[in-house]
N, C-alpha and C. Protein backbone atom coordinates (compact mmCIF):
# COMPACT_ATOMS: atom_id res chain seq x y z
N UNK A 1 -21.81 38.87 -47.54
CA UNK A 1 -21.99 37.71 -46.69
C UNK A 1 -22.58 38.18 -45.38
N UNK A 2 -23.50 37.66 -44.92
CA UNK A 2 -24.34 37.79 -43.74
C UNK A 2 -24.16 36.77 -42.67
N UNK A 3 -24.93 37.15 -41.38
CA UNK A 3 -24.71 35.75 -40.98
C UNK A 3 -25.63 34.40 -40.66
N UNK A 4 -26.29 34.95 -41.77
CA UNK A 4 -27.33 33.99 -42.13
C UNK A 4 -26.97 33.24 -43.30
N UNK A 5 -26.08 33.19 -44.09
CA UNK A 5 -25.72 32.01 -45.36
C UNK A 5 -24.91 30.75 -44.86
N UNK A 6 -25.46 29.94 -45.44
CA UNK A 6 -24.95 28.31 -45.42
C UNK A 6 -23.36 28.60 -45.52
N UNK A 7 -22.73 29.16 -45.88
CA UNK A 7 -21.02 29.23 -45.83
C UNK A 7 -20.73 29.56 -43.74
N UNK A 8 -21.41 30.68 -43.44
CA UNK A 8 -21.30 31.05 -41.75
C UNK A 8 -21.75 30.03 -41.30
N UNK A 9 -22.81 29.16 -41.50
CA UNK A 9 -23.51 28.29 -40.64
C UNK A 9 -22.66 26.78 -40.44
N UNK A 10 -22.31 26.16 -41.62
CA UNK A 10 -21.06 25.56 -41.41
C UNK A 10 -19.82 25.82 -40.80
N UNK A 11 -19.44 27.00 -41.02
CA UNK A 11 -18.24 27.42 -40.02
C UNK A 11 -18.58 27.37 -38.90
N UNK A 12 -19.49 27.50 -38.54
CA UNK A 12 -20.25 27.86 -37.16
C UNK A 12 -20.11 26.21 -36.28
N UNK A 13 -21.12 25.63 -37.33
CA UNK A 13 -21.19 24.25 -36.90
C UNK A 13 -19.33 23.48 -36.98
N UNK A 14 -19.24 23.88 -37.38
CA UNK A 14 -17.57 22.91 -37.37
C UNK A 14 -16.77 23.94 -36.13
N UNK A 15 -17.30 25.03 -35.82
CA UNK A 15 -16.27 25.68 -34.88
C UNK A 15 -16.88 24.93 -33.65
N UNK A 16 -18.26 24.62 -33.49
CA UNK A 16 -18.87 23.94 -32.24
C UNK A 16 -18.57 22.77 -31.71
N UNK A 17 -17.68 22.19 -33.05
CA UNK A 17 -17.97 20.52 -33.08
C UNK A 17 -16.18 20.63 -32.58
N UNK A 18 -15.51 21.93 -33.15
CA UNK A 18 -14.04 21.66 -32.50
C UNK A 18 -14.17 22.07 -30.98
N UNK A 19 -15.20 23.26 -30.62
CA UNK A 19 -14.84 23.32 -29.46
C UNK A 19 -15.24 21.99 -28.21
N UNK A 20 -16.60 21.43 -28.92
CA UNK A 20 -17.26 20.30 -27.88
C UNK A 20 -15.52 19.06 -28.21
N UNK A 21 -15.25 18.85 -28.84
CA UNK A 21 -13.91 18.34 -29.33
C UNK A 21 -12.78 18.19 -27.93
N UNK A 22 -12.62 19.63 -27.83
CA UNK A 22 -11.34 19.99 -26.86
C UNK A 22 -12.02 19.99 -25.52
N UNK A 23 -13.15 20.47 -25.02
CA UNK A 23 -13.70 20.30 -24.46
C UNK A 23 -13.71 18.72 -23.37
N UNK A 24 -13.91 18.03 -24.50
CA UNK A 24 -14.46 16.59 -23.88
C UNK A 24 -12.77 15.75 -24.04
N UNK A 25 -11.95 16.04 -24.87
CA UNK A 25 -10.32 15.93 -24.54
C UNK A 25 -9.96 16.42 -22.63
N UNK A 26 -10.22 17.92 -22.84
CA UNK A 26 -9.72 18.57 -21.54
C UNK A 26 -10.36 18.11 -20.12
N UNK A 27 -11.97 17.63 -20.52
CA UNK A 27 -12.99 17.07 -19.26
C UNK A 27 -12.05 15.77 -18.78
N UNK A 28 -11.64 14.82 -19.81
CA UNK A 28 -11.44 13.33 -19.96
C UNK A 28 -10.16 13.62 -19.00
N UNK A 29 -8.83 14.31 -19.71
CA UNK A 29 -7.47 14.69 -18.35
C UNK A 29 -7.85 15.42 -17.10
N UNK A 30 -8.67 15.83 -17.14
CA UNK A 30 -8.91 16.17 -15.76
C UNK A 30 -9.50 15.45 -15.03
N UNK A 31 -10.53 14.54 -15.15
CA UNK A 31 -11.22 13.37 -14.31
C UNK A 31 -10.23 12.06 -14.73
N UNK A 32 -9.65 12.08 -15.48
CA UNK A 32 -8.77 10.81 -15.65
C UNK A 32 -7.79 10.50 -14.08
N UNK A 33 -7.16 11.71 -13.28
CA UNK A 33 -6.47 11.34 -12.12
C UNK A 33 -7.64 10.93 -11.22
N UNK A 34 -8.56 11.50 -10.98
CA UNK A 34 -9.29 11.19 -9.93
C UNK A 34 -9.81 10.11 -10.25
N UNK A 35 -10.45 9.53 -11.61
CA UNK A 35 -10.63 7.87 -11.16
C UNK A 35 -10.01 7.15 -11.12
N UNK A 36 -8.27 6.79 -11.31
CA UNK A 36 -7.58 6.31 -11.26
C UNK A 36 -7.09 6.10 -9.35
N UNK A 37 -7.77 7.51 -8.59
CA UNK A 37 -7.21 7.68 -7.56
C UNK A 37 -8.77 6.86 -6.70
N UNK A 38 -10.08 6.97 -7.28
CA UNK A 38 -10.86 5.91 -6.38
C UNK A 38 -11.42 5.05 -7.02
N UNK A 39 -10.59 4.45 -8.64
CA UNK A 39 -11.27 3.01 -8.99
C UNK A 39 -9.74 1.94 -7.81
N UNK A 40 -11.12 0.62 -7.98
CA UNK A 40 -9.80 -0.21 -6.72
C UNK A 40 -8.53 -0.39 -7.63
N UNK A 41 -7.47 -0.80 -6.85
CA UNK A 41 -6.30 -1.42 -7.86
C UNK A 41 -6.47 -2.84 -8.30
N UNK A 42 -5.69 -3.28 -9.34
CA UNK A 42 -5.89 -4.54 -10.07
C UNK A 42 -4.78 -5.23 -9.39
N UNK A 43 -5.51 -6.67 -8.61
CA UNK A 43 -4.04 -7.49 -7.90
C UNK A 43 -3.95 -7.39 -6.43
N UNK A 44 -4.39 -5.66 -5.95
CA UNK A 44 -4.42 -5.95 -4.66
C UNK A 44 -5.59 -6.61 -3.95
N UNK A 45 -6.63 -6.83 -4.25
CA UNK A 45 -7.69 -8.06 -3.68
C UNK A 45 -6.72 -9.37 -4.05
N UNK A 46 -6.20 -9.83 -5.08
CA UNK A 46 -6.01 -11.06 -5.43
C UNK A 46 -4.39 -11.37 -4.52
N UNK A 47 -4.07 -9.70 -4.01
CA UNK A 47 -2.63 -10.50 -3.18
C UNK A 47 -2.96 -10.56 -1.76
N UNK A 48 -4.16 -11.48 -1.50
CA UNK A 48 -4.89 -11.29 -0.04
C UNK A 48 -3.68 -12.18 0.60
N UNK A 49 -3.15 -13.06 0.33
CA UNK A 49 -1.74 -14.24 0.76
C UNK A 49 -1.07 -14.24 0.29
N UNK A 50 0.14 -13.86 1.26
CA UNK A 50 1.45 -13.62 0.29
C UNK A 50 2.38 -15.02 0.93
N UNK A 51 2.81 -15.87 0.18
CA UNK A 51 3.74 -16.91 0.56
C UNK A 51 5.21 -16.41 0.21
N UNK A 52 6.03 -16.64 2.04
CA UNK A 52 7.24 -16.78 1.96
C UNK A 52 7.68 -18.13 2.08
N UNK A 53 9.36 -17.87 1.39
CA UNK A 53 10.21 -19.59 2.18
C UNK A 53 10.12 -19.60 3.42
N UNK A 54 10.48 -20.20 4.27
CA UNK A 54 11.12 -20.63 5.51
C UNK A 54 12.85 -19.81 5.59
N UNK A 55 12.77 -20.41 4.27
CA UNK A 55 14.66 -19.41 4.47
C UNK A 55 14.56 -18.70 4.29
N UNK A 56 13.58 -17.54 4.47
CA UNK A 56 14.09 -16.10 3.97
C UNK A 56 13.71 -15.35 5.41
N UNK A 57 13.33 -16.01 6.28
CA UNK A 57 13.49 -15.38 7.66
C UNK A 57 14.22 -15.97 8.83
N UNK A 58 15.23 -15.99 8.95
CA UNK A 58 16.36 -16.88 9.65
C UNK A 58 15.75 -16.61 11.10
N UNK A 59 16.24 -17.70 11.76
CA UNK A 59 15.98 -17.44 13.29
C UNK A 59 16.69 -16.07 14.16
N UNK A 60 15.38 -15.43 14.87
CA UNK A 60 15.28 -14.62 15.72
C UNK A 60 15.53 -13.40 14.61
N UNK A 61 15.52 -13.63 13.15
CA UNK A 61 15.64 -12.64 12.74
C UNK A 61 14.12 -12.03 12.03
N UNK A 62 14.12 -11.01 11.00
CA UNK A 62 13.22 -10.40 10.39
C UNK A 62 12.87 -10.27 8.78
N UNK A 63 11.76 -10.70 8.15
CA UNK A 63 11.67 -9.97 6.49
C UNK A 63 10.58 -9.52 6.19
N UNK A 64 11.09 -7.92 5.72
CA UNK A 64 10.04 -7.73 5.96
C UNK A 64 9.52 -7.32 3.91
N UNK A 65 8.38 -7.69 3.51
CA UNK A 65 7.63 -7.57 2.55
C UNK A 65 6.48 -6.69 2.35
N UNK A 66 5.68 -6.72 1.18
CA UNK A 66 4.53 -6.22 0.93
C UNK A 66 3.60 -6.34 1.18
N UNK A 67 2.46 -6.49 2.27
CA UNK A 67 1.42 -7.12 2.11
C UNK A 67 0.01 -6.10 1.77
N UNK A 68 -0.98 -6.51 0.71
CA UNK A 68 -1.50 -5.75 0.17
C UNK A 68 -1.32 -4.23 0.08
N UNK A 69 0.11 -3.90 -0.74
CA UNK A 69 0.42 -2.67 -0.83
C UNK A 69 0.62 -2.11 0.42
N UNK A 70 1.32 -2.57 1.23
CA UNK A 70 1.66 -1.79 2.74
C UNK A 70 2.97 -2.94 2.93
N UNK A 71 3.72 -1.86 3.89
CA UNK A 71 4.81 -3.23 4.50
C UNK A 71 4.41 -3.75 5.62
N UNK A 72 5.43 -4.92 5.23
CA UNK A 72 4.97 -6.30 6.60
C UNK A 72 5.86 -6.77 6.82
N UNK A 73 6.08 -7.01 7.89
CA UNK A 73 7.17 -8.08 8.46
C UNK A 73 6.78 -9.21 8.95
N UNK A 74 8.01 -10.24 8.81
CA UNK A 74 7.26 -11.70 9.70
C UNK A 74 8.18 -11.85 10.13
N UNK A 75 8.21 -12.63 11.48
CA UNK A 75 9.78 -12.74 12.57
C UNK A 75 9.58 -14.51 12.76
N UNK A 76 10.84 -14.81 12.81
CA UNK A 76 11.38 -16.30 13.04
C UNK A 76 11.91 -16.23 14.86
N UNK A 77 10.53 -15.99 16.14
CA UNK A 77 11.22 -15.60 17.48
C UNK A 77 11.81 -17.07 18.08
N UNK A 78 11.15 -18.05 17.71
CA UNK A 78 11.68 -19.41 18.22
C UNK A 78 12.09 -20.35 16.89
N UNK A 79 12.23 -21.33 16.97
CA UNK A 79 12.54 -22.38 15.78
C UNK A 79 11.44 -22.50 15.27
N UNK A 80 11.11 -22.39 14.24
CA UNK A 80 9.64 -23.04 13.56
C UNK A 80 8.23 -22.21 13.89
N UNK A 81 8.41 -21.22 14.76
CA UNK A 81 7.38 -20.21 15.06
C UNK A 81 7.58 -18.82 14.42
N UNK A 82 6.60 -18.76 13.73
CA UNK A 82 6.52 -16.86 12.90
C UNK A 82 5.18 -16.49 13.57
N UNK A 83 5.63 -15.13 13.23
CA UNK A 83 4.82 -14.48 13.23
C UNK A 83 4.82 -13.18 12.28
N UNK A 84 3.75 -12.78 12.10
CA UNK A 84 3.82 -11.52 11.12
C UNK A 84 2.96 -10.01 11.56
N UNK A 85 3.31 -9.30 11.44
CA UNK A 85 3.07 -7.44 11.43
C UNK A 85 2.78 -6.38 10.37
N UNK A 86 1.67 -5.48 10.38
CA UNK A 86 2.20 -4.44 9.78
C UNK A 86 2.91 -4.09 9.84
N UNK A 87 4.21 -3.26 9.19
CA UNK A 87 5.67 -2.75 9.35
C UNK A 87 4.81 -1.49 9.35
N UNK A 88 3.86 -1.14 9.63
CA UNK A 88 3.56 0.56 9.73
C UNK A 88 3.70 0.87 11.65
N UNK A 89 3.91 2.09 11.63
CA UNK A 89 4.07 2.19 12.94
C UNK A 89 2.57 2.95 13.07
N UNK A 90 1.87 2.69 14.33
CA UNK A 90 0.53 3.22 14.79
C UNK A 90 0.64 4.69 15.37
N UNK A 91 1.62 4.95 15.22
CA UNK A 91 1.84 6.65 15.75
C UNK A 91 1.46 7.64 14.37
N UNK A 92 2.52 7.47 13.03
CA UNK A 92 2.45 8.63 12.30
C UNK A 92 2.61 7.78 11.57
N UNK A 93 2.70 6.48 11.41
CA UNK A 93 2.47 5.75 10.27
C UNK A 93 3.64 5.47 9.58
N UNK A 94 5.22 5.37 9.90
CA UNK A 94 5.70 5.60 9.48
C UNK A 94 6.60 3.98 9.28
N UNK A 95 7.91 3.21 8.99
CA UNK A 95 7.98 1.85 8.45
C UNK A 95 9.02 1.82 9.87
N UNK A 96 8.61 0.74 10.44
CA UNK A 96 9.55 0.33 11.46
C UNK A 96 10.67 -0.55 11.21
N UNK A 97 11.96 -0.44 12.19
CA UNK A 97 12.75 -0.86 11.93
C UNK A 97 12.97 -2.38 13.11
N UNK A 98 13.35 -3.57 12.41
CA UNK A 98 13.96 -4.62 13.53
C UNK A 98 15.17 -4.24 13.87
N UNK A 99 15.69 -4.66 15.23
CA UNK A 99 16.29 -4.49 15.61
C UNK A 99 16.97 -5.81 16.29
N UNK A 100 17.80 -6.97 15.54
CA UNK A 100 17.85 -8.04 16.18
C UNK A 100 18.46 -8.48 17.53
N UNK A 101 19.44 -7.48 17.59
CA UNK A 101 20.44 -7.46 18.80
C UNK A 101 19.03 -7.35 20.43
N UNK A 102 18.37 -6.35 20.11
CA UNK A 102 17.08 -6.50 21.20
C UNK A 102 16.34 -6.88 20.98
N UNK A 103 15.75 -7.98 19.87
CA UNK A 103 14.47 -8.39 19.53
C UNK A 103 13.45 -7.71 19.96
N UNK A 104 13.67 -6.38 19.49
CA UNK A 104 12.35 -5.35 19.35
C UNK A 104 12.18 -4.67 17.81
N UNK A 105 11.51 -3.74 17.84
CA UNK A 105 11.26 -2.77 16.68
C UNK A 105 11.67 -1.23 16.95
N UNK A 106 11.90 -0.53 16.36
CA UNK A 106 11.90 1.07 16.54
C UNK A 106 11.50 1.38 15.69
N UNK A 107 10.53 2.52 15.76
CA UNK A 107 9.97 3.36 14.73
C UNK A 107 11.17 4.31 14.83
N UNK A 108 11.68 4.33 13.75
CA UNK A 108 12.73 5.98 13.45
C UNK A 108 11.98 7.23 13.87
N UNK A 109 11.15 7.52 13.36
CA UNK A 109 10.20 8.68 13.33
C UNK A 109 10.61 9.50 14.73
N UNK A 110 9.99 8.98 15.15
CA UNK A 110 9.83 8.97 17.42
C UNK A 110 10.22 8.45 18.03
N UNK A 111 10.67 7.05 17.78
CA UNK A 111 11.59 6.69 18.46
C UNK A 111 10.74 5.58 19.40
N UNK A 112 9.46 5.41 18.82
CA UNK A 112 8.72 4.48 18.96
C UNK A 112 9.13 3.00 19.35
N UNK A 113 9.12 2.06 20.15
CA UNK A 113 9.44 0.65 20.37
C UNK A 113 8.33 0.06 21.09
N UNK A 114 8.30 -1.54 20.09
CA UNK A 114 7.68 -2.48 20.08
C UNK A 114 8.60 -3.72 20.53
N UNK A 115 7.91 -4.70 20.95
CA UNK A 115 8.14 -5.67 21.55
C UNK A 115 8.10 -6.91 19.86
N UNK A 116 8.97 -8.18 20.21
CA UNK A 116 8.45 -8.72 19.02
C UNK A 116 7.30 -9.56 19.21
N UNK A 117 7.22 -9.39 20.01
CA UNK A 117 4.91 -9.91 19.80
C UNK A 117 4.15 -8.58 19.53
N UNK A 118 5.06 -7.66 19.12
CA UNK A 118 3.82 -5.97 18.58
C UNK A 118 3.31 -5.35 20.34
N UNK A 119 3.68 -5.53 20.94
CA UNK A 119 3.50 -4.60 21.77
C UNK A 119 4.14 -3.47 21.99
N UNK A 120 3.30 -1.99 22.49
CA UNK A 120 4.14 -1.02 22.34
C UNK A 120 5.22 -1.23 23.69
N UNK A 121 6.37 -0.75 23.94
CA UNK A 121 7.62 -0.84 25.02
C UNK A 121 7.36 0.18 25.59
N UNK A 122 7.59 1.24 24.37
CA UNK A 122 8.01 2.91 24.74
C UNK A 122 7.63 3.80 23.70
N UNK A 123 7.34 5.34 23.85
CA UNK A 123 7.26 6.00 22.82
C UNK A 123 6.21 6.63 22.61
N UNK A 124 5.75 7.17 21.69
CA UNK A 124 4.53 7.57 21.25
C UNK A 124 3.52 6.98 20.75
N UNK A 125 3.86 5.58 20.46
CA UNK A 125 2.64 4.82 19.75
C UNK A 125 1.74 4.41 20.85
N UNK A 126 0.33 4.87 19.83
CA UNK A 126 -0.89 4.44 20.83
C UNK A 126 -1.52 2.70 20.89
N UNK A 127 -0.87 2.20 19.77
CA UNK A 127 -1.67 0.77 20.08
C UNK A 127 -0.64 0.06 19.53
N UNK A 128 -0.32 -1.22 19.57
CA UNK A 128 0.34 -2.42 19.04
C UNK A 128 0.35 -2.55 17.78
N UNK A 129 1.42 -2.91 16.94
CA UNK A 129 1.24 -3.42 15.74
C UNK A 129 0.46 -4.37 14.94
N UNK A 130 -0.68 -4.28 14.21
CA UNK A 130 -1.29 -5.16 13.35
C UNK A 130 -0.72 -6.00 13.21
N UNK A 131 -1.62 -7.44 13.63
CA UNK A 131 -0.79 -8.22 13.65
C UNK A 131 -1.81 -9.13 12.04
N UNK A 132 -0.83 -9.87 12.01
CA UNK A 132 -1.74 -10.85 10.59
C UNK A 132 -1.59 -12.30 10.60
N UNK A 133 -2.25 -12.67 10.02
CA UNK A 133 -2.62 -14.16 9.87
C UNK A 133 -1.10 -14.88 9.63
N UNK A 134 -0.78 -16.02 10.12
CA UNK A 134 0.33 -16.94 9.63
C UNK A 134 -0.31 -18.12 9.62
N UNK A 135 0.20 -19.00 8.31
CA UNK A 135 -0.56 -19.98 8.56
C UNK A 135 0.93 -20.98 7.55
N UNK A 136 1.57 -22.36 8.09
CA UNK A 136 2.61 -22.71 7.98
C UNK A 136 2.28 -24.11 6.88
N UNK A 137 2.65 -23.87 5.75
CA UNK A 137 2.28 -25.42 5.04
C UNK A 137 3.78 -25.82 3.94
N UNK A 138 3.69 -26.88 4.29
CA UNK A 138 5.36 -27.15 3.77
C UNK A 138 6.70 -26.18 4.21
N UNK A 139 7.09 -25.97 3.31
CA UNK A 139 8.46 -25.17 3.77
C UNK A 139 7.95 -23.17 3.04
N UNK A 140 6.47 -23.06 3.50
CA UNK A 140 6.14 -22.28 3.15
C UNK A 140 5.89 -21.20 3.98
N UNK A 141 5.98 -19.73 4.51
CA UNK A 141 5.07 -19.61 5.55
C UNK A 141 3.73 -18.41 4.82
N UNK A 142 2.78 -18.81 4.86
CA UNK A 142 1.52 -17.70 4.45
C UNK A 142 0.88 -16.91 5.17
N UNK A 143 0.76 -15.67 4.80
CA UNK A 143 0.57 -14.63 5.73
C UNK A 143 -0.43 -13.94 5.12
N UNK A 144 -1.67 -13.85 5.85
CA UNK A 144 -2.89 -13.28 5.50
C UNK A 144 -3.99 -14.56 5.55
């Protein structure tokens, strides 16, 4: 046997066809995280408005939710007036806390404080909290 007979040349060809095989298996898991990490997500365009009750943010208090994959808070500061926030803090990014007894915020992190209209008080944060759309229809409140 040489390696010129039709018995080698088939082996040959079927050893090529297993390696292009594993090959294009091993290419596929390895680019499989990375497009998963910059195709968009499914849902977050479509959760551009997120509707709360009215009762789920009691007066002078806080709830805080999801808004397009990030947290948010919305505050009840007068009767019938909200407002809503990124819950990210503008320092290190980290989820702020209400604080109802002072109707402010603290970032844990630093020790960061906001006002409840998002202004910074004290701390390390460089700018005010993102603030977001409220918009009030029935016993609804919509944010974004």
């Amino acid at each position: 046997m040489n390696g010129k007979s039709p018995e080698f040349a088939r082996r040959r060809a079927f050893l090529g066809t297993l390696l292009a095989g594993i090959g294009a298996v091993l290419g596929a898991a390895a680019l499989y995280p990375v497009w998963r990490f910059l195709a968009p997500r499914k849902g977050a365009e479509a959760q551009d408005q997120v509707a709360l009750s009215r009762d789920q943010v009691p007066l002078g208090g806080a709830h805080f939710f999801n808004f397009r994959g990030r947290p948010a808070v919305v505050l009840q500061t007068r009767a019938g007036h909200f407002t809503a926030f990124s819950a990210v803090c503008t320092h290190l990014g980290c989820v702020i806390q209400w604080q109802a007894a002072e109707q402010r915020f603290l970032c844990p992190c630093h020790a960061g404080l906001f006002s409840a209209d998002g202004t910074v008080l004290g701390g390390p944060p460089p700018r005010p909290l993102e603030s977001l759309a409220v918009t009030l229809r029935d016993d609804q409140i919509l944010v974004g």
